[in-house]
Protein backbone atom coordinates (compact mmCIF):
# COMPACT_ATOMS: atom_id res chain seq x y z
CA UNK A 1 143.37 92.49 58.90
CA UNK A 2 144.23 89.79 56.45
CA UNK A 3 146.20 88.04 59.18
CA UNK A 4 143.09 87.96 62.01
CA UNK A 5 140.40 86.83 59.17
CA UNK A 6 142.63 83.93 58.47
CA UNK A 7 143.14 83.20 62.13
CA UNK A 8 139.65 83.49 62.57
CA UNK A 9 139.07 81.30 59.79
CA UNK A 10 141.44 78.91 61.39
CA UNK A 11 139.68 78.31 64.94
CA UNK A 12 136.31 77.94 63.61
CA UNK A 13 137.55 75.41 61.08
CA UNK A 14 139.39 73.59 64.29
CA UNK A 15 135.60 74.16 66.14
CA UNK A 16 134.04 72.59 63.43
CA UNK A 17 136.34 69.71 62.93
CA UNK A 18 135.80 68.86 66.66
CA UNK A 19 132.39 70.01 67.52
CA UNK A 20 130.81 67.79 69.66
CA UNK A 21 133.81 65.54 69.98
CA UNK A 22 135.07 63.28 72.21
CA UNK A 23 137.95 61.00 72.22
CA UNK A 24 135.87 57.82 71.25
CA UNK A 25 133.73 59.77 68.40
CA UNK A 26 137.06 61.51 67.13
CA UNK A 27 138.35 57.76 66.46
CA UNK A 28 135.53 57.57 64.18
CA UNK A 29 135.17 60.81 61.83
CA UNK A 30 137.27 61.97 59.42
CA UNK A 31 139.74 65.25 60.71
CA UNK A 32 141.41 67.39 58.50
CA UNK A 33 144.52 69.21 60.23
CA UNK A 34 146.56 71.76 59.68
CA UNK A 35 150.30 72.05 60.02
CA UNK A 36 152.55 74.88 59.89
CA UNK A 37 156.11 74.95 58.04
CA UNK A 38 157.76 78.08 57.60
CA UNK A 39 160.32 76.54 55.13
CA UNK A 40 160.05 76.78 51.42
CA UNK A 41 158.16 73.04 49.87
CA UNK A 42 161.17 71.42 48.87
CA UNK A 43 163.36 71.85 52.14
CA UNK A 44 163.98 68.76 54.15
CA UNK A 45 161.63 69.55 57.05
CA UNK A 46 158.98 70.66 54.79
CA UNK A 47 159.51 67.36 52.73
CA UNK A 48 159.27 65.62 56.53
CA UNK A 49 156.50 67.35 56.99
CA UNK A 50 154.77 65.64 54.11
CA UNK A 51 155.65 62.18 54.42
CA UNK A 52 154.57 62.64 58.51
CA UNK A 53 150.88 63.67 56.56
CA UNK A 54 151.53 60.52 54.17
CA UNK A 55 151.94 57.87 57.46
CA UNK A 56 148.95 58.88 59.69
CA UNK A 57 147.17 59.30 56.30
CA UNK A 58 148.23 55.40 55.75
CA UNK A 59 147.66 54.57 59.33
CA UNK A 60 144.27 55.82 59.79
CA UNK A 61 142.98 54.45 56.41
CA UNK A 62 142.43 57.94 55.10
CA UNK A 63 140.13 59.20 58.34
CA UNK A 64 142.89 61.85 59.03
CA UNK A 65 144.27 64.32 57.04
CA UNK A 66 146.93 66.87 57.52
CA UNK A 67 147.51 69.80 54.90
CA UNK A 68 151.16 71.35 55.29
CA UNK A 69 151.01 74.77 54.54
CA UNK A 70 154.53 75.86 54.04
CA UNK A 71 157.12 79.11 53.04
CA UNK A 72 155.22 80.66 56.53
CA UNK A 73 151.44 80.88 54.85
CA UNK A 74 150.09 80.42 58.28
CA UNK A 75 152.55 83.10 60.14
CA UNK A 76 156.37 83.01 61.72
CA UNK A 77 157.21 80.32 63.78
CA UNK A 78 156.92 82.63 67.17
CA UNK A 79 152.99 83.61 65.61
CA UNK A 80 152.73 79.71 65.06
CA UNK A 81 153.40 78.80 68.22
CA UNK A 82 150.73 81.22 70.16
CA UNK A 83 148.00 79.80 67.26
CA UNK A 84 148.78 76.22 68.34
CA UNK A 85 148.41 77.18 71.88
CA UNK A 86 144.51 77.53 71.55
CA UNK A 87 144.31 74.90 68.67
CA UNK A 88 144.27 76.84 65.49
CA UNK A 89 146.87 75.05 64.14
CA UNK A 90 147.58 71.45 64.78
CA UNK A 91 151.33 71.02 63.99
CA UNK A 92 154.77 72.22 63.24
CA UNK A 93 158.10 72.07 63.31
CA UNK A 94 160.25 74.83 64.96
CA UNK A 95 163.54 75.74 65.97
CA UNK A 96 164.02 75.86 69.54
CA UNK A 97 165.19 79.84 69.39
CA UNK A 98 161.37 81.39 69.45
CA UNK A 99 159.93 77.96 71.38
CA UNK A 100 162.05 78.69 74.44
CA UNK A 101 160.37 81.68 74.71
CA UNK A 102 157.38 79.82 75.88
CA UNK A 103 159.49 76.91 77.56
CA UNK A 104 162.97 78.68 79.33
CA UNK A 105 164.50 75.40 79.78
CA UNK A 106 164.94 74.55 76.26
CA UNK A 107 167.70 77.55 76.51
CA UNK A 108 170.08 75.04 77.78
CA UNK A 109 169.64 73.00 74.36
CA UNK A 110 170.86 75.96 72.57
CA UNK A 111 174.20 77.26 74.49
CA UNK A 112 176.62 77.70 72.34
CA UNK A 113 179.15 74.98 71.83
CA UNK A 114 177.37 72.47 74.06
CA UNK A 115 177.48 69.86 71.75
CA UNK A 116 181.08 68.70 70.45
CA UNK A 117 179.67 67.30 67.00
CA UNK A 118 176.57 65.99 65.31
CA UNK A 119 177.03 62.67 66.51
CA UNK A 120 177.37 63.62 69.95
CA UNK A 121 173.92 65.54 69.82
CA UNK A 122 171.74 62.98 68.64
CA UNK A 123 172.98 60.97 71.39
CA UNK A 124 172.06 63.32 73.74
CA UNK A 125 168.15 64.38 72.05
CA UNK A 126 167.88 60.25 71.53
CA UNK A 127 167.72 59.50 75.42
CA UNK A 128 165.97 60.09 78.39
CA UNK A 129 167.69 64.14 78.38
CA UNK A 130 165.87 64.84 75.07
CA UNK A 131 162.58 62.92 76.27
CA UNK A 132 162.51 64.90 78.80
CA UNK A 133 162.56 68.32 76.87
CA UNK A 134 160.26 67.38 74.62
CA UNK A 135 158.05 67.23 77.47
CA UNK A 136 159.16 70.37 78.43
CA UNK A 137 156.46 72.05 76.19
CA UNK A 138 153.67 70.62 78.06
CA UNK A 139 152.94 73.59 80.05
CA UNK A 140 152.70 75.95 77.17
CA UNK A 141 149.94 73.71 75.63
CA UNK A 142 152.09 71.81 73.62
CA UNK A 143 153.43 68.41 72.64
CA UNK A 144 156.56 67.88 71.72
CA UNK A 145 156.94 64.68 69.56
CA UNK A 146 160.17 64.76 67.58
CA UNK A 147 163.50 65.98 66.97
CA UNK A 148 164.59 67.35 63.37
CA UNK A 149 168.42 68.15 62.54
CA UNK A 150 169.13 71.91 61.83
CA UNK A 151 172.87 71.24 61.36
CA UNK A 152 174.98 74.13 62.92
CA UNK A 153 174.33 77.55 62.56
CA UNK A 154 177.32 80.01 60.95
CA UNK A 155 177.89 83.77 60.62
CA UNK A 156 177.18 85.32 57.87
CA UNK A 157 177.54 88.64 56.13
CA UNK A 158 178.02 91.80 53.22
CA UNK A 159 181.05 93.73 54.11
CA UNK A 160 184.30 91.37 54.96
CA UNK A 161 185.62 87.78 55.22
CA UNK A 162 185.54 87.36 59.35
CA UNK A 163 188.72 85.54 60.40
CA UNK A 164 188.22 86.34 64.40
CA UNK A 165 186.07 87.16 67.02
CA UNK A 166 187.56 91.41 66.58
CA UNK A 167 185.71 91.27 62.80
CA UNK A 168 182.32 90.59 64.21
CA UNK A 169 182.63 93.90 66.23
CA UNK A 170 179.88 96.53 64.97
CA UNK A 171 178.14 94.82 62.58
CA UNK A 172 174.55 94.42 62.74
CA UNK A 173 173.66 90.84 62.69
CA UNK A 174 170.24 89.64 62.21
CA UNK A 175 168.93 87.13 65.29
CA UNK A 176 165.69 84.96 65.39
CA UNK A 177 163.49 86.75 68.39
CA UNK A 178 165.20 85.23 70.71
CA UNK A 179 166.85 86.46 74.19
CA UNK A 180 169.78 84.06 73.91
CA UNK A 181 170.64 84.55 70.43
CA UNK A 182 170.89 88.48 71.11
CA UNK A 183 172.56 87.82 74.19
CA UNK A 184 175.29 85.60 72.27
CA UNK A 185 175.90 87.97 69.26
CA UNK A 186 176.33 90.74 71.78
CA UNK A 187 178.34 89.09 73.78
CA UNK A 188 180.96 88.44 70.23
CA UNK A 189 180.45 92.20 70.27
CA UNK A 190 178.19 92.21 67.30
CA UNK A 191 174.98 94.80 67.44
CA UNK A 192 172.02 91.91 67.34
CA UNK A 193 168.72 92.69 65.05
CA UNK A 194 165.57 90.58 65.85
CA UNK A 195 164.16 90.18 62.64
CA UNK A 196 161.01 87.98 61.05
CA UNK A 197 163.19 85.38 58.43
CA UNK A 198 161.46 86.83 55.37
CA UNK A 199 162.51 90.17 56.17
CA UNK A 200 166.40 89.30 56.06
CA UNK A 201 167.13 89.10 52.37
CA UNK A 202 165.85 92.64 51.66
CA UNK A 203 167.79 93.96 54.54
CA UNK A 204 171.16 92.29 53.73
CA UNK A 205 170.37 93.92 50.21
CA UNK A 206 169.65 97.10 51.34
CA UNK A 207 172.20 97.63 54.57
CA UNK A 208 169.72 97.65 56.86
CA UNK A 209 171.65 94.66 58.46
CA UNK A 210 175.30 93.64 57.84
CA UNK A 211 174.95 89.39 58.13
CA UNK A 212 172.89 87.03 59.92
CA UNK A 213 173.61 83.39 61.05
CA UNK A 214 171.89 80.01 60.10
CA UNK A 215 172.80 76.68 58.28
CA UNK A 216 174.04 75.53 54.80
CA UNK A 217 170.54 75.01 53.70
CA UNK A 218 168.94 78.10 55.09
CA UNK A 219 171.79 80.37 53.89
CA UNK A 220 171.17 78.65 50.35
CA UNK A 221 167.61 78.60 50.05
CA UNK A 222 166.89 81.66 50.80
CA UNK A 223 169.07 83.25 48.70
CA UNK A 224 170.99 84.87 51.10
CA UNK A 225 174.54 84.04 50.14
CA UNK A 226 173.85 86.34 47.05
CA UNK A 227 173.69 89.48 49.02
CA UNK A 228 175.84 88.36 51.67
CA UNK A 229 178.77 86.19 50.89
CA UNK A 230 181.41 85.83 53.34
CA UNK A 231 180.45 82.60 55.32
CA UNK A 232 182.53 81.46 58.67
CA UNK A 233 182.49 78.19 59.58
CA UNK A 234 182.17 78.85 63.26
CA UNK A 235 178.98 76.82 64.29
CA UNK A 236 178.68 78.59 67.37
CA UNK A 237 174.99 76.46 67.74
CA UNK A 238 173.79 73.66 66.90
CA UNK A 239 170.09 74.12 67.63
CA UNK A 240 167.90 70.98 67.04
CA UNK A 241 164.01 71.20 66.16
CA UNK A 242 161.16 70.29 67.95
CA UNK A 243 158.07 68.66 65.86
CA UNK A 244 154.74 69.40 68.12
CA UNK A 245 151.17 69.15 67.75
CA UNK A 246 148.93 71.47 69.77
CA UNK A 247 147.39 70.59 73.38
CA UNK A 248 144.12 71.00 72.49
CA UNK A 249 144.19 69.24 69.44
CA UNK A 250 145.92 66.29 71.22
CA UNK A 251 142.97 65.81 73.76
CA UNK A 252 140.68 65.79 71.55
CA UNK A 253 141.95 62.21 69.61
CA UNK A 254 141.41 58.80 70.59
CA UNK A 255 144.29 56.82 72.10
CA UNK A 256 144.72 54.84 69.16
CA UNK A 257 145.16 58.00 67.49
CA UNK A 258 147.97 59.56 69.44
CA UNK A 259 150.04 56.18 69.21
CA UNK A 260 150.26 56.75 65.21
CA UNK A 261 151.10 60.25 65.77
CA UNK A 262 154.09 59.67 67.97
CA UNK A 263 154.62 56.83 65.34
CA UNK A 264 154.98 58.77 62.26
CA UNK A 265 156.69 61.60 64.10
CA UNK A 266 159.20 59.03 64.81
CA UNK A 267 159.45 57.96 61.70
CA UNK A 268 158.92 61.49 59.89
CA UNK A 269 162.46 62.64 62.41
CA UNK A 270 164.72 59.26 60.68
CA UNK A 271 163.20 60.49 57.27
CA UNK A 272 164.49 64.24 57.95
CA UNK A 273 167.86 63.51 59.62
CA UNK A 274 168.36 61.47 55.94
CA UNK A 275 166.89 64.69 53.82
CA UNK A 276 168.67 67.11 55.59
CA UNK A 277 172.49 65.53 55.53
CA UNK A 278 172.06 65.40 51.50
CA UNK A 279 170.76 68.65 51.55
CA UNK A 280 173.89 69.92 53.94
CA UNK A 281 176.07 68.55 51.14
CA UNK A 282 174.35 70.08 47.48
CA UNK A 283 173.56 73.51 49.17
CA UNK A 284 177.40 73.83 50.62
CA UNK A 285 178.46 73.27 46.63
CA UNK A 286 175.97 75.36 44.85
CA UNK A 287 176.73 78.24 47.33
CA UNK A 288 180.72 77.81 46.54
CA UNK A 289 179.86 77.61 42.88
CA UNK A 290 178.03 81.10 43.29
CA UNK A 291 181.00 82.52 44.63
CA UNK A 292 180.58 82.87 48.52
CA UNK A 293 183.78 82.79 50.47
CA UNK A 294 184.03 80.11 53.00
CA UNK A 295 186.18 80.72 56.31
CA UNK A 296 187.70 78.32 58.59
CA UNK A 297 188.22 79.53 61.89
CA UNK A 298 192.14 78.39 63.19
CA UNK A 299 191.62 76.29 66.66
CA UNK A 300 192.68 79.59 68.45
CA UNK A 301 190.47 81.78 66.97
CA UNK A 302 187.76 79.14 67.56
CA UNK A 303 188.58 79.22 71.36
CA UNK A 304 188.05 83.01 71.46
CA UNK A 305 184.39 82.31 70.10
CA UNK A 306 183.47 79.62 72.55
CA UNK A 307 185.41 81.99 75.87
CA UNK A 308 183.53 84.84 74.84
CA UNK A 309 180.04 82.54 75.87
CA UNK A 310 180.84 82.57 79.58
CA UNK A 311 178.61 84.83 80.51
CA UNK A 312 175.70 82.80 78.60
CA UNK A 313 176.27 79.64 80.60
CA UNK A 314 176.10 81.70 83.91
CA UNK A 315 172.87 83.37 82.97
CA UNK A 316 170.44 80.41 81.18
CA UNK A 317 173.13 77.69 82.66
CA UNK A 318 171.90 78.64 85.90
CA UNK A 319 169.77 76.03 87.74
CA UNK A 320 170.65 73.31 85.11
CA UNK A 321 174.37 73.03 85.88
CA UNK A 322 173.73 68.83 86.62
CA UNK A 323 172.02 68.41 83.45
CA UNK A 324 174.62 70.95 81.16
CA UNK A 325 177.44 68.88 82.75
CA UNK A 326 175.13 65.29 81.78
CA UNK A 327 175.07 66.75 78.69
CA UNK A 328 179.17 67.31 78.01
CA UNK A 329 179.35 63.80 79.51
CA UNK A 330 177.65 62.01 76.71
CA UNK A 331 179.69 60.01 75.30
């Protein structure tokens, strides 16, 4: 109930903001905005968040203003996503797992050791492939404007230090709702669990799951590596994020208006990529200083991982084998 008054709240505030609106009056009044962050306020794509608020704020001489509501006050990124689509919230930022729900290709972003290192991905997302998926949202009623690091994604659980691919077998590993992601942990013969982020700590503490998988950051901020602290360095993903701004709130400003968007999410994405390779660096101490154990995979074990995703790249591989292949080409 509490969830459908605020949503309701939410699309009449939107009506009011633009009632009556066109492009050329919408350059002239004053628009608050809303934008959704499901990170706590002092993670680096919340903190991007802000200082993407802070430019158009600067740019548009105060006329718009966008309130971040962060730590997922507005809903989970998949409940986000389907407000944004009929303009109850303007932005946010989201990983690509729940977004290619709505947009299939994006998949292909997110197969499992596609990209051989960090360097190697941002060349990729910074040219015409990664312009291309960011349009890629358009026909969900979205636009994609940015890219935001995520670094790579690790396994992570209660019960054992995992040294190969056999000590994943059985456990139940918590997945964002995502087809892929189940598909992958079931394919390293884990037992995936699709569960809402805010729901994972008290289920790592209380068995209902055995581990889950996400960054340095995530697996710090949230706590996590207290009730679950055997971390593998695998990074079977490295799953970038998209920063959008919904369709309908798009049409509805001036050209002018849309330029300083895409202008501050440029400049909000350079700002992020900075925040988030400090924070990369102070979470992966303070989590070793609290005692988690930290596994390398050997290169042979490693191999196992990446074999065992055949079956990935033949089933959301299919019909983009040219651009996969464009993709490992990147130099």
């Amino acid at each position: 109930m509490k969830k459908l008054l605020a949503l309701t709240c939410a699309v009449l505030t939107a009506a009011s903001i633009f009632a009556g609106g066109n492009s050329d009056k919408a350059s002239q009044e004053k628009m608050i905005l809303r934008y959704a962050e499901n990170q706590p306020q002092d993670y680096p794509t919340t903190q991007a968040a802000y200082e993407f608020a802070k430019i158009v704020e600067e740019k548009t001489n105060g006329r718009i203003k966008i309130e971040v509501f962060y730590g997922a006050q507005l809903g989970d990124e998949k409940s986000v996503i389907e407000q944004m689509q009929f303009g109850a919230i303007d932005f946010t930022r989201v990983s690509l797992s729940p977004l290619a729900e709505f947009s299939k290709s994006l998949n292909v972003l997110q197969l499992p050791y596609l990209y051989r290192s960090p360097d190697h991905m941002w060349k990729v997302l910074d040219g015409k492939i990664g312009a291309d998926f960011l349009k890629s949202v358009d026909a969900a009623g979205l636009i994609g404007l940015s890219w935001f690091d995520a670094g790579a994604r690790n396994f992570y659980n209660s019960k054992k230090e995992v040294k190969s691919i056999n000590d994943l077998k059985g456990m139940k590993i918590r997945v964002q709702e995502s087809q892929q992601m189940m598909d992958m942990v079931q394919a390293l013969g884990a037992n995936p669990t699709p569960m809402a982020y805010g729901e994972v700590y008290s289920s790592l503490q209380t068995g209902v799951i055995d581990g889950a998988e996400n960054n340095w950051p995530s697996y710090e901020s949230t706590s996590h590596y207290e009730v679950a602290k055997y971390y593998v360095l695998d990074e079977h993903t490295r799953v970038p994020e998209m920063q959008m701004v919904s369709k309908m709130t798009w049409n509805k400003l001036s050209a002018d208006d849309q330029k300083i968007i895409r202008e501050a999410a440029a400049e909000s994405a350079k700002i992020e990529r900075k925040l988030w390779a400090e924070k990369e660096k102070a979470s992966e101490a303070k989590v070793k200083a609290g005692g988690s154990v930290i596994t390398e995979l050997s290169p042979a074990e490693k191999q196992k991982f990446q074999d065992a995703m055949a079956p990935l790249y033949t089933k959301y591989g299919a019909g983009f084998e040219d651009i996969i292949k464009s993709i490992q080409n990147t130099k």
